[in-house]
C-alpha atoms as a PDB file:
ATOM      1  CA  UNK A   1      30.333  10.953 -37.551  1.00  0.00           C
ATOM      2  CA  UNK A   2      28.767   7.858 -36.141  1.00  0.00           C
ATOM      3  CA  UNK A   3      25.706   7.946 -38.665  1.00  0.00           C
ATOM      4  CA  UNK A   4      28.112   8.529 -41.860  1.00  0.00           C
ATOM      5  CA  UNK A   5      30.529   5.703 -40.779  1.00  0.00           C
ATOM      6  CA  UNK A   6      27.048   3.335 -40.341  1.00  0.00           C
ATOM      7  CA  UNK A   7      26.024   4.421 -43.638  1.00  0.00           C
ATOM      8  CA  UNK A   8      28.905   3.428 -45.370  1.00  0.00           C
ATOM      9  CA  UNK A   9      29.594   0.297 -43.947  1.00  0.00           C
ATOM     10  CA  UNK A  10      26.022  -0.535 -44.745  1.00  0.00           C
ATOM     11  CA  UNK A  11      26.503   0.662 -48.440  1.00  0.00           C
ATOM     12  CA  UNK A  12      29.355  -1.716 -48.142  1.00  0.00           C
ATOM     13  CA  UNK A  13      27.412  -5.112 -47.294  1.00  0.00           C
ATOM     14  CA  UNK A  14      24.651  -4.055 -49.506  1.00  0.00           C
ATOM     15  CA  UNK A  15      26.106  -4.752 -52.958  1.00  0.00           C
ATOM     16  CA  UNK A  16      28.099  -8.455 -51.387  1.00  0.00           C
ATOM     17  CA  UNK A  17      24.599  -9.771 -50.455  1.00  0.00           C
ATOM     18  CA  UNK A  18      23.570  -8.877 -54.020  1.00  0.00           C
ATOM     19  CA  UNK A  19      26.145 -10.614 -56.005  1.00  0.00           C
ATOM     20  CA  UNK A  20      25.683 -13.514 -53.543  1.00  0.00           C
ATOM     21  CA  UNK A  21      22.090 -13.994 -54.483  1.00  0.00           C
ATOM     22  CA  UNK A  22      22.988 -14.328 -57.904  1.00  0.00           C
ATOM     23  CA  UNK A  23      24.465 -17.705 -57.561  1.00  0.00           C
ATOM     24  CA  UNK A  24      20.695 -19.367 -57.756  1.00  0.00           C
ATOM     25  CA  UNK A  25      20.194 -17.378 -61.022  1.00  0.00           C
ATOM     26  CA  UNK A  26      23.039 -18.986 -62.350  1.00  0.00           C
ATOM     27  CA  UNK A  27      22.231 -21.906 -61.977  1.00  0.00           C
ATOM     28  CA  UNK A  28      18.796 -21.425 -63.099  1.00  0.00           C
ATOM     29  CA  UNK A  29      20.075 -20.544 -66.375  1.00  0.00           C
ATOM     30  CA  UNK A  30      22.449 -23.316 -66.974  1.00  0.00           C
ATOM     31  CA  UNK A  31      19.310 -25.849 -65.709  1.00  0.00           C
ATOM     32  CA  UNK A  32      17.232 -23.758 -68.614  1.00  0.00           C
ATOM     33  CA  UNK A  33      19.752 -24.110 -71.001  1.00  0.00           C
ATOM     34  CA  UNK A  34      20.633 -27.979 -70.115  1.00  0.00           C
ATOM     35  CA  UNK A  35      17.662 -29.863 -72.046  1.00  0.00           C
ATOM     36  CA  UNK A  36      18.575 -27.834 -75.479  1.00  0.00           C
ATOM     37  CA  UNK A  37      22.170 -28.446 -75.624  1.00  0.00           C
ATOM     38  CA  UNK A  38      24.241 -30.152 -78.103  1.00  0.00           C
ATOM     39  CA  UNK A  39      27.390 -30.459 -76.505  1.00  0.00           C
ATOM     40  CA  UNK A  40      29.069 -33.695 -76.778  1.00  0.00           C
ATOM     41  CA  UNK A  41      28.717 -36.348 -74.060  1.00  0.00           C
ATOM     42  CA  UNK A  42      32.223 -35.291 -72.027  1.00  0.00           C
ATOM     43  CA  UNK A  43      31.350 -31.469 -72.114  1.00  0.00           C
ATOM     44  CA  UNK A  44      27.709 -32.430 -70.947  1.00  0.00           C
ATOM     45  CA  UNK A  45      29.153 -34.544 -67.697  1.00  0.00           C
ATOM     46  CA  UNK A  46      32.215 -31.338 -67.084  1.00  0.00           C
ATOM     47  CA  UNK A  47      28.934 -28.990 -67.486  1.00  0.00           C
ATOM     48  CA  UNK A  48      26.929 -31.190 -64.908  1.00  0.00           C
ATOM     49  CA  UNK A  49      29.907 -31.699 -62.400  1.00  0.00           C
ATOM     50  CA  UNK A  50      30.165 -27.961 -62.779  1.00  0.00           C
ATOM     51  CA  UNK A  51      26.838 -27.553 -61.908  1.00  0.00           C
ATOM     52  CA  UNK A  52      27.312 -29.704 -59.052  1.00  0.00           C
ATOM     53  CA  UNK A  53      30.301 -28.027 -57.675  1.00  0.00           C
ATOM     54  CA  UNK A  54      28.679 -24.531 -58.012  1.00  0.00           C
ATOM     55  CA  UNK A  55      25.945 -25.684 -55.898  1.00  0.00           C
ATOM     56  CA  UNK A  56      27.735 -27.103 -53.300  1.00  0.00           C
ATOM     57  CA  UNK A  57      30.034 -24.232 -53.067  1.00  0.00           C
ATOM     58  CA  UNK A  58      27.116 -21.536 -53.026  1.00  0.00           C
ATOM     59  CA  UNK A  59      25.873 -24.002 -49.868  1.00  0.00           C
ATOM     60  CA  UNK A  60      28.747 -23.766 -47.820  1.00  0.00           C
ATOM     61  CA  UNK A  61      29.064 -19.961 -48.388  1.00  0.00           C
ATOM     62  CA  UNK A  62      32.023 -19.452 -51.414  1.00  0.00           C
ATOM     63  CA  UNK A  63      29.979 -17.375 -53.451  1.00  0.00           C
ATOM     64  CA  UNK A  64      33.246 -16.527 -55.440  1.00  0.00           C
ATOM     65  CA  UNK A  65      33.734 -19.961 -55.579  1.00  0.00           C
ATOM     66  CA  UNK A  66      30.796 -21.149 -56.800  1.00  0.00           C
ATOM     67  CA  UNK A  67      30.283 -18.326 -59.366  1.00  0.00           C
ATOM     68  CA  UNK A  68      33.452 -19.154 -60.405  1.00  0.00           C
ATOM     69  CA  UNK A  69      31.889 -23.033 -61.383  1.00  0.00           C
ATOM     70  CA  UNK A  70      28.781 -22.084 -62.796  1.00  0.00           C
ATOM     71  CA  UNK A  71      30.509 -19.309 -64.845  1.00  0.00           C
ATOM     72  CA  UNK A  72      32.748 -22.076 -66.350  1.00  0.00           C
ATOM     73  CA  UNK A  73      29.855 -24.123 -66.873  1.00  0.00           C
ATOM     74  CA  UNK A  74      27.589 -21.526 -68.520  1.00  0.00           C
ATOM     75  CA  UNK A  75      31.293 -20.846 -71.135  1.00  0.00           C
ATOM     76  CA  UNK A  76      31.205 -24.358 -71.846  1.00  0.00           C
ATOM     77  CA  UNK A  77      27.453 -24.419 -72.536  1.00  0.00           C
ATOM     78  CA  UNK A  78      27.938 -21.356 -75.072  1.00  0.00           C
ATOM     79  CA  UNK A  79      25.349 -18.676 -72.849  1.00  0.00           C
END
């Protein structure tokens, strides 16, 4: 009983760790995607602030949070 309740709470905390890795990927893909944009100069500073935002969110540990940014960011940017 013991092993199948350790199991699943590790199955459990697996998966968060994974989605809360993906924040730097994110952002690696907006930085990519930065330099060939042609977004006029206000959606290139709400992209940027974005950016900014993400990063400090993924920092202090809201990974939902800062997904939520750089997902906003990455709409704006068209990828």
């Amino acid at each position: 009983m013991l092993r199948a309740i350790t199991l699943a709470f590790a199955l459990s905390v697996f998966p968060a760790t994974a989605f809360a890795n993906s924040c730097p990927s994110i952002m690696a893909a907006i930085d990519a995607a930065l330099p060939a944009s042609t977004l006029a100069e206000a959606d290139m500073t709400k992209v940027k602030e974005l950016r900014a935002k993400g990063e400090q969110l993924h920092a202090s540990g809201d990974h939902a949070g800062s997904e939520a940014a750089l997902n906003e960011a990455k709409t704006l940017l068209g990828i």
